[in-house]
Protein backbone atom coordinates (compact mmCIF):
# COMPACT_ATOMS: atom_id res chain seq x y z
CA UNK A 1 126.43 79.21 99.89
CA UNK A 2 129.94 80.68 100.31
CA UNK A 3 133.10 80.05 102.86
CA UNK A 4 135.95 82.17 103.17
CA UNK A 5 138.98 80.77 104.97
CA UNK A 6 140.09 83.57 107.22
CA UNK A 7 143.21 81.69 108.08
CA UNK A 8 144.83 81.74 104.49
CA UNK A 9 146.02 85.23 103.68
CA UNK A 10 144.46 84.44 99.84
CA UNK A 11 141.06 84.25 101.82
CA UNK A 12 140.18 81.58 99.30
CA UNK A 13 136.60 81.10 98.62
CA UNK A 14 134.57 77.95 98.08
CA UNK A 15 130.86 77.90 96.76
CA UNK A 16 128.30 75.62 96.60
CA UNK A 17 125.43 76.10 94.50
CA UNK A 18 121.80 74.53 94.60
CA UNK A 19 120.46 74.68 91.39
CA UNK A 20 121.63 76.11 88.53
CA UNK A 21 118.69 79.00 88.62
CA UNK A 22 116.69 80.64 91.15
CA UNK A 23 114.67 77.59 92.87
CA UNK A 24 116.24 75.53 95.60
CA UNK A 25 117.34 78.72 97.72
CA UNK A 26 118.80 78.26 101.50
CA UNK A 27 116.52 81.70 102.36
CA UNK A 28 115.40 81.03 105.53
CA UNK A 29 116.72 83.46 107.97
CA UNK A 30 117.34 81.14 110.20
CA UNK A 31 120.28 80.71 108.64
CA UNK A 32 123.38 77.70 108.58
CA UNK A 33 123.48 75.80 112.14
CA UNK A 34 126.61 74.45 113.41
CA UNK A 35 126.11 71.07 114.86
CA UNK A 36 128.34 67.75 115.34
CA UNK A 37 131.25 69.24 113.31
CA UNK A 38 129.73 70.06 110.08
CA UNK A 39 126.91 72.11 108.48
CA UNK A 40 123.22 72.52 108.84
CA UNK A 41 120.95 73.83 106.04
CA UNK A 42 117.75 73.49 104.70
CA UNK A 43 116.72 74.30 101.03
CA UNK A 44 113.25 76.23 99.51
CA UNK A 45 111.11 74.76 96.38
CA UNK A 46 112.84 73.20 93.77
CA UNK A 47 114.01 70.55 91.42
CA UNK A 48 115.83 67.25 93.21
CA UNK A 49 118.00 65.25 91.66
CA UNK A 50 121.38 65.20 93.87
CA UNK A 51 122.93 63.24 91.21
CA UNK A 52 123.06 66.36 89.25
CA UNK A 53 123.46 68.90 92.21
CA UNK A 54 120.04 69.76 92.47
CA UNK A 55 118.59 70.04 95.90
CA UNK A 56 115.48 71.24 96.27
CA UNK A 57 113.50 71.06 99.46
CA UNK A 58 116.07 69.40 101.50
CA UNK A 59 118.15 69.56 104.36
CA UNK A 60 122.04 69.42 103.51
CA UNK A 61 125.01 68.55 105.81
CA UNK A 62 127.69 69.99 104.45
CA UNK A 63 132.00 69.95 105.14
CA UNK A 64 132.60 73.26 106.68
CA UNK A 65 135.52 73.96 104.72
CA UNK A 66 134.54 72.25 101.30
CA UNK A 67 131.09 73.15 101.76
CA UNK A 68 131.10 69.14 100.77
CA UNK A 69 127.88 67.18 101.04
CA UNK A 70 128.22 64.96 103.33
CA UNK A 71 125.14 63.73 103.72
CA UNK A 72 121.21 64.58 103.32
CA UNK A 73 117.46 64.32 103.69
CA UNK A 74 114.51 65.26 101.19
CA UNK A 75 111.25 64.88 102.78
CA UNK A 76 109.14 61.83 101.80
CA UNK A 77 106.35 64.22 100.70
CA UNK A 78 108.87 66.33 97.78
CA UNK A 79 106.11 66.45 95.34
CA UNK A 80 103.45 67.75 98.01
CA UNK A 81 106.01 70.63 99.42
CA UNK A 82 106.75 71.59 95.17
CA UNK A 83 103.14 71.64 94.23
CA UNK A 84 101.99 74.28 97.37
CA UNK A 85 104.92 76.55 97.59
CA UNK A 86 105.78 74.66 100.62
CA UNK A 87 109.23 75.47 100.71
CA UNK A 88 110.99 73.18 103.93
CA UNK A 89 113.29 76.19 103.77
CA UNK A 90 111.26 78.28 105.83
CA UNK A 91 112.40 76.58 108.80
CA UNK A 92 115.16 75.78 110.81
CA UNK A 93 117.75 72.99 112.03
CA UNK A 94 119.05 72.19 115.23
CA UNK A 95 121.26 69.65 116.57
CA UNK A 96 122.03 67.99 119.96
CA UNK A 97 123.08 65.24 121.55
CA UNK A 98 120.84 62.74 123.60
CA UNK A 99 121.82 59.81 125.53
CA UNK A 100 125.15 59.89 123.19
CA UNK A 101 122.86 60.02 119.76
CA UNK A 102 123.84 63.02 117.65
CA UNK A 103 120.39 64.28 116.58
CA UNK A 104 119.10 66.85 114.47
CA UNK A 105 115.60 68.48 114.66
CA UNK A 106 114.03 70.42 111.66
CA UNK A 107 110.55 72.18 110.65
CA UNK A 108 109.37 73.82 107.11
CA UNK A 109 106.03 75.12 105.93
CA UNK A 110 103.95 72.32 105.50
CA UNK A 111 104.26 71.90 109.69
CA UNK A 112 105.62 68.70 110.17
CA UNK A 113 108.57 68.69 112.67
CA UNK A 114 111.07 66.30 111.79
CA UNK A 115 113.81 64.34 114.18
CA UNK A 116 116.82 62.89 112.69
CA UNK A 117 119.85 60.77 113.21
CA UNK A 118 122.82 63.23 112.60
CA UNK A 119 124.68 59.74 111.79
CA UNK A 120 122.50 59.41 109.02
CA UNK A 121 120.27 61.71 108.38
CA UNK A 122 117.64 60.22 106.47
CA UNK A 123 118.18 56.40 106.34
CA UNK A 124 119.54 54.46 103.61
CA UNK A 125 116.96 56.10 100.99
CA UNK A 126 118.09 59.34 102.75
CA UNK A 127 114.28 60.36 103.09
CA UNK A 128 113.10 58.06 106.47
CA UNK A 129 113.48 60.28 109.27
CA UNK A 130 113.52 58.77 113.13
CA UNK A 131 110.61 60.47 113.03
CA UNK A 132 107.41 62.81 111.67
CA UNK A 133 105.15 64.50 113.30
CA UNK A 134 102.39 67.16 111.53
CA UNK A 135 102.23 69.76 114.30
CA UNK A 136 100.91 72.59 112.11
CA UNK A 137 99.50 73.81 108.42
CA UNK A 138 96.57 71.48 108.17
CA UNK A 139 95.19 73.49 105.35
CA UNK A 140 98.73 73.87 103.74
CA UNK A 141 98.70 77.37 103.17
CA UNK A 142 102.23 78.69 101.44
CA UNK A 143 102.79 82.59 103.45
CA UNK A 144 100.51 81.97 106.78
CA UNK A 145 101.40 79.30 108.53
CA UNK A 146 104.00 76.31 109.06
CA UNK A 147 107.53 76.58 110.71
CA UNK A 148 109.44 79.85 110.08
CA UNK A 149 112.34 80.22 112.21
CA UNK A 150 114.84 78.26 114.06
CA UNK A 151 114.01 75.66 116.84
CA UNK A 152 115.55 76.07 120.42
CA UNK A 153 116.59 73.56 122.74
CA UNK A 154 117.58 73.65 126.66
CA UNK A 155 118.17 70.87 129.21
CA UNK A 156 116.58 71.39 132.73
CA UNK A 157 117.77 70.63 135.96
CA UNK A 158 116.87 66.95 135.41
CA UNK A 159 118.85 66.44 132.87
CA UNK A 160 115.47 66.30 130.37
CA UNK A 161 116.10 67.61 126.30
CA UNK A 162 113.27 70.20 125.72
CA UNK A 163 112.89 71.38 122.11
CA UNK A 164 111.01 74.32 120.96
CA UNK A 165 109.55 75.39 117.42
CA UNK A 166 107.76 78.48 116.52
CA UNK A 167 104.35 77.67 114.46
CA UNK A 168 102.36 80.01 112.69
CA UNK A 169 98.99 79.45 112.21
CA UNK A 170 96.53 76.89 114.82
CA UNK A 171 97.86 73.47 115.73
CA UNK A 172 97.14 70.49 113.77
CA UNK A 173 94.09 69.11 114.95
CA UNK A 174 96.26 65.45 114.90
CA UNK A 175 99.03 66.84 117.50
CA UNK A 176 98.43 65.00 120.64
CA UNK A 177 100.00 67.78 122.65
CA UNK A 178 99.33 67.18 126.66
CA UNK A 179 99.09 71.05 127.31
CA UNK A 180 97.64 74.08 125.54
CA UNK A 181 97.26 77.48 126.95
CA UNK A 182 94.25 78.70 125.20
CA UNK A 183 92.99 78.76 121.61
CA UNK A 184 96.13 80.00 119.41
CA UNK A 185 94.31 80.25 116.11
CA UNK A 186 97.18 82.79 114.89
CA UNK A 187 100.43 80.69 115.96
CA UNK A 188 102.20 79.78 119.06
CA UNK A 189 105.26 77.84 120.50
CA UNK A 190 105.34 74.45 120.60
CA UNK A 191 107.39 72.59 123.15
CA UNK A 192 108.47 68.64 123.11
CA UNK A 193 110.29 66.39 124.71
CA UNK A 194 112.97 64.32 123.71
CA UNK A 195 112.84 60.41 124.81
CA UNK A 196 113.70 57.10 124.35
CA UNK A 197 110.74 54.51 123.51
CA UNK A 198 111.68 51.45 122.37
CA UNK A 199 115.87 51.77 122.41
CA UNK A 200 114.98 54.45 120.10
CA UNK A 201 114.90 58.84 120.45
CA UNK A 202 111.54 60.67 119.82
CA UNK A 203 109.76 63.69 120.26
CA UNK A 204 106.67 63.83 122.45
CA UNK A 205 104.46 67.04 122.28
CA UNK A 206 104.12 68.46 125.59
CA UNK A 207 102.34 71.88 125.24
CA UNK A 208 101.37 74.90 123.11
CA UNK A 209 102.01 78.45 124.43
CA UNK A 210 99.10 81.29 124.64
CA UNK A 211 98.44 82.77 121.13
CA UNK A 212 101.04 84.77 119.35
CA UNK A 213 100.51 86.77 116.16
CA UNK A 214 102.95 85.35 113.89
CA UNK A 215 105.80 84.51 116.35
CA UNK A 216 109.61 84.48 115.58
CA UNK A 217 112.10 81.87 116.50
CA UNK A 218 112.15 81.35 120.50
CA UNK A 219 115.12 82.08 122.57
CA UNK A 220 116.26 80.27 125.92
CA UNK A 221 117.96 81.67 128.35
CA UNK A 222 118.76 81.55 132.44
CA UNK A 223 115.67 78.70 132.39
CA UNK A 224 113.22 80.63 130.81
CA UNK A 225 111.29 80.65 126.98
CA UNK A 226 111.44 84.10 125.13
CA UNK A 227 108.95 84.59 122.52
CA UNK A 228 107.66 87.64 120.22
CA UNK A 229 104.40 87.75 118.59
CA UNK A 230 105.59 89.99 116.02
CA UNK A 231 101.75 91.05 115.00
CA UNK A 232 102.85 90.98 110.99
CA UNK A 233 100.30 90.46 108.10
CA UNK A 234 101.52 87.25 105.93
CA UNK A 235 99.05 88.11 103.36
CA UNK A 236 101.48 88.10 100.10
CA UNK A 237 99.06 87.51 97.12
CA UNK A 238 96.05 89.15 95.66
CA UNK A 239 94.98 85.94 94.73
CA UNK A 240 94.88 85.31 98.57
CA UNK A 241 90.61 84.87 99.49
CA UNK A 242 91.31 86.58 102.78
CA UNK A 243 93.28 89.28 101.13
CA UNK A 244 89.28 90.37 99.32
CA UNK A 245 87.43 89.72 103.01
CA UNK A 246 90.07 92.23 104.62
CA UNK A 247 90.41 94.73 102.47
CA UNK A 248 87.27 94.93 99.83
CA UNK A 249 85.27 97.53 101.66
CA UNK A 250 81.65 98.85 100.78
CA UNK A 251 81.78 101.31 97.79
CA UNK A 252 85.38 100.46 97.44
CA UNK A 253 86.49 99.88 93.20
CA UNK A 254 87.00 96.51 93.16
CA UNK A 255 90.42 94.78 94.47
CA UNK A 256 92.82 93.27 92.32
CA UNK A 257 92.27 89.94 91.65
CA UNK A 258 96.32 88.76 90.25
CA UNK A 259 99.61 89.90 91.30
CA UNK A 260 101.54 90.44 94.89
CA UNK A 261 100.52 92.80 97.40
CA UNK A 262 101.99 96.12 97.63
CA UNK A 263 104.40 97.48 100.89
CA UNK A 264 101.66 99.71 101.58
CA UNK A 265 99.34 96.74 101.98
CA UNK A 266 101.48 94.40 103.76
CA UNK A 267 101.74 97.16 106.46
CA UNK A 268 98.32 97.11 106.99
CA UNK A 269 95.94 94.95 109.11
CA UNK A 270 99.01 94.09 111.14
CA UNK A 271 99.01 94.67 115.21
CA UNK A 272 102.05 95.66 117.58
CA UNK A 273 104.64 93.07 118.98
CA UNK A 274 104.58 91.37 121.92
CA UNK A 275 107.99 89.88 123.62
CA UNK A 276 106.73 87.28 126.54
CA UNK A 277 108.63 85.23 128.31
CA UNK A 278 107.37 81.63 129.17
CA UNK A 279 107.65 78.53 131.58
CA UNK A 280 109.48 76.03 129.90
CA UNK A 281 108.13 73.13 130.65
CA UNK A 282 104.46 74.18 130.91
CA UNK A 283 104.23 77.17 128.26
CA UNK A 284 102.88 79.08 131.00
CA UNK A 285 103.00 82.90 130.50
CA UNK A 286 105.61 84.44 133.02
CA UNK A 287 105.53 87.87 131.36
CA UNK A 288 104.33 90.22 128.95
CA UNK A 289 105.41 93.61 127.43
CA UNK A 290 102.11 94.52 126.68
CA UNK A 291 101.38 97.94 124.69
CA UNK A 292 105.00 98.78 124.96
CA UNK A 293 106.03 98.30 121.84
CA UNK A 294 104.29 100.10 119.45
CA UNK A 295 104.72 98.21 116.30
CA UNK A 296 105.23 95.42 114.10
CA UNK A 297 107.98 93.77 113.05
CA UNK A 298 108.84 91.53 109.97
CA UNK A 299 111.05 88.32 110.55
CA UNK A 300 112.98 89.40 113.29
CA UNK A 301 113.19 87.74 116.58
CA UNK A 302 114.80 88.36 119.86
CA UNK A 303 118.30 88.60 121.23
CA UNK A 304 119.24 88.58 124.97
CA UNK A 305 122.71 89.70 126.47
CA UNK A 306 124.18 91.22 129.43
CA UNK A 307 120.88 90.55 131.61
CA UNK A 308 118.86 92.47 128.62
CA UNK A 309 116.32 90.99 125.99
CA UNK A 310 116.27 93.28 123.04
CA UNK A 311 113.52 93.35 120.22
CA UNK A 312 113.70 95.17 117.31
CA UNK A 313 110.77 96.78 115.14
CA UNK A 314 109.84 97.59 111.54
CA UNK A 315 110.44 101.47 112.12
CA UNK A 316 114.46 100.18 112.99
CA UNK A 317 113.65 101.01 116.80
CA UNK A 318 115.50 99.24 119.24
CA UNK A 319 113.36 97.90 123.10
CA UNK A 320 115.13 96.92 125.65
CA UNK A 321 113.78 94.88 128.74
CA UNK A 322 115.31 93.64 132.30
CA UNK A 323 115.34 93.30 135.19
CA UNK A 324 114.55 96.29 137.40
């Protein structure tokens, strides 16, 4: 990671660096969050050992200018995440206040959705979060499903902290959530609430949208949930089983059984995106954009401004939508 100090004529430039190789990237696209004065990042597959500067699979708060650690949190299950290609990375952070707690909420690609206490992020050990919950990835897949994008947050007109993740893949069959909105086998948003049970803040899963294809990070705005099912493939490997039951057709050579997929075959088997725009505190579908948009499109989620929601496509085509 890099900072540039646009106030000093020198534009001096600080770095902070990993690993010492190519694990332990911050690639999510989500990107750095700015939250209670410092920092947000979270880090892919990789050795740990912050005594030596190595932080893998973990989220870092850092000193803006510095790019200091301040402070940090490594999953308990490191070993698990390393293993499976599970990088936490593929997530997101947020952070917000509640009830005057400076909190932080995070999500990687084994599905568990983490809150923290921006205080101190993970405990003493700095790997106890306030709390865990496995909302997604039961069969801990590494490219299909899990948390990739950034969470979302919004207070309603009663004052109540929603907080919203993007999931690919079905729910976990242990997420008590009080609301679904049909079977969404392929991913979905996933709202909760934030609340205090015992003098202490948690999330409680309230409901899972309709099913989306792969969705991108949500984005709230004038009190209501946007959402794209971007309809990409997320088959990566030839090694993949479904990669043989989707393409090996009758009479067909046989498929290769080692190595990545090509461009040409991560374009295929993919459907056209979907933007939708959703009840916030029921995940009920408001509105769709139906066949409009023609195609896919790959990590790339919405933007609204000036009364518009925009969505982008793989083809580099820009859609527009408002009101009439």
């Amino acid at each position: 990671m890099i900072a540039i100090d646009l106030k000093n004529s020198f534009r001096p430039v600080t770095r902070l660096f990993t690993s010492v190789a190519r694990p332990n990237g911050a690639w999510s696209r989500a990107g750095l969050a700015w939250a209670h004065n410092s920092l947000l990042v979270q880090t892919a597959d990789g050795p740990w050992e912050p005594a030596q500067g190595l932080w893998g699979q973990t989220l870092l708060r850092l000193e803006p200018r510095t790019l200091n650690v301040l402070d940090y949190f490594t999953p308990p299950n490191l070993q698990e995440l390393n293993t499976n290609d599970l990088d936490y990375g593929s997530g997101g952070t947020l952070g917000f206040t509640f009830q005057n707690r400076q909190l932080v909420a995070s999500g990687g690609k084994d599905g568990t959705i983490y809150l923290l206490d921006a205080a101190s992020l993970g405990g003493a050990d700095h790997r106890t979060p306030l709390l865990s919950l496995k909302a997604g990835n039961d069969e801990l897949s590494y490219a299909s499903m899990g948390v990739w994008g950034a969470p979302a947050t919004y207070v309603n007109a009663r004052g109540e902290r929603w907080v919203y993740f993007p999931m690919w893949g079905p729910p976990s069959k242990s997420a008590p959530f009080a609301r679904t909105n049909g079977a969404a086998a392929d991913g979905s948003i996933m709202a909760f609430q934030v609340v205090m049970q015992n003098d202490k803040p948690v999330l409680v899963p309230k409901w899972v949208s309709r099913n989306l294809a792969v969705p991108d990070s949500p984005v709230i705005a004038n009190g209501l949930v946007y959402a794209i099912s971007t309809g990409e493939n997320t088959l990566q490997r030839h090694t993949d089983p479904r990669y043989h039951a989707i393409f090996q057709k009758p009479g067909m050579p046989p498929l290769p059984k080692t190595g990545t997929m090509t461009a040409e075959e991560r374009g295929q088997n993919t459907t056209h995106a979907i933007l939708y725009a959703l009840d916030p505190e029921t995940g009920e579908e408001l509105f769709s954009s139906g066949t409009a948009i023609d195609d896919w499109t790959h990590l790339s989620s919405v933007t609204v401004a000036d009364g518009q929601v925009y969505v982008t496509t793989r083809k580099s085509f820009v859609y527009a939508f408002g009101v009439k």
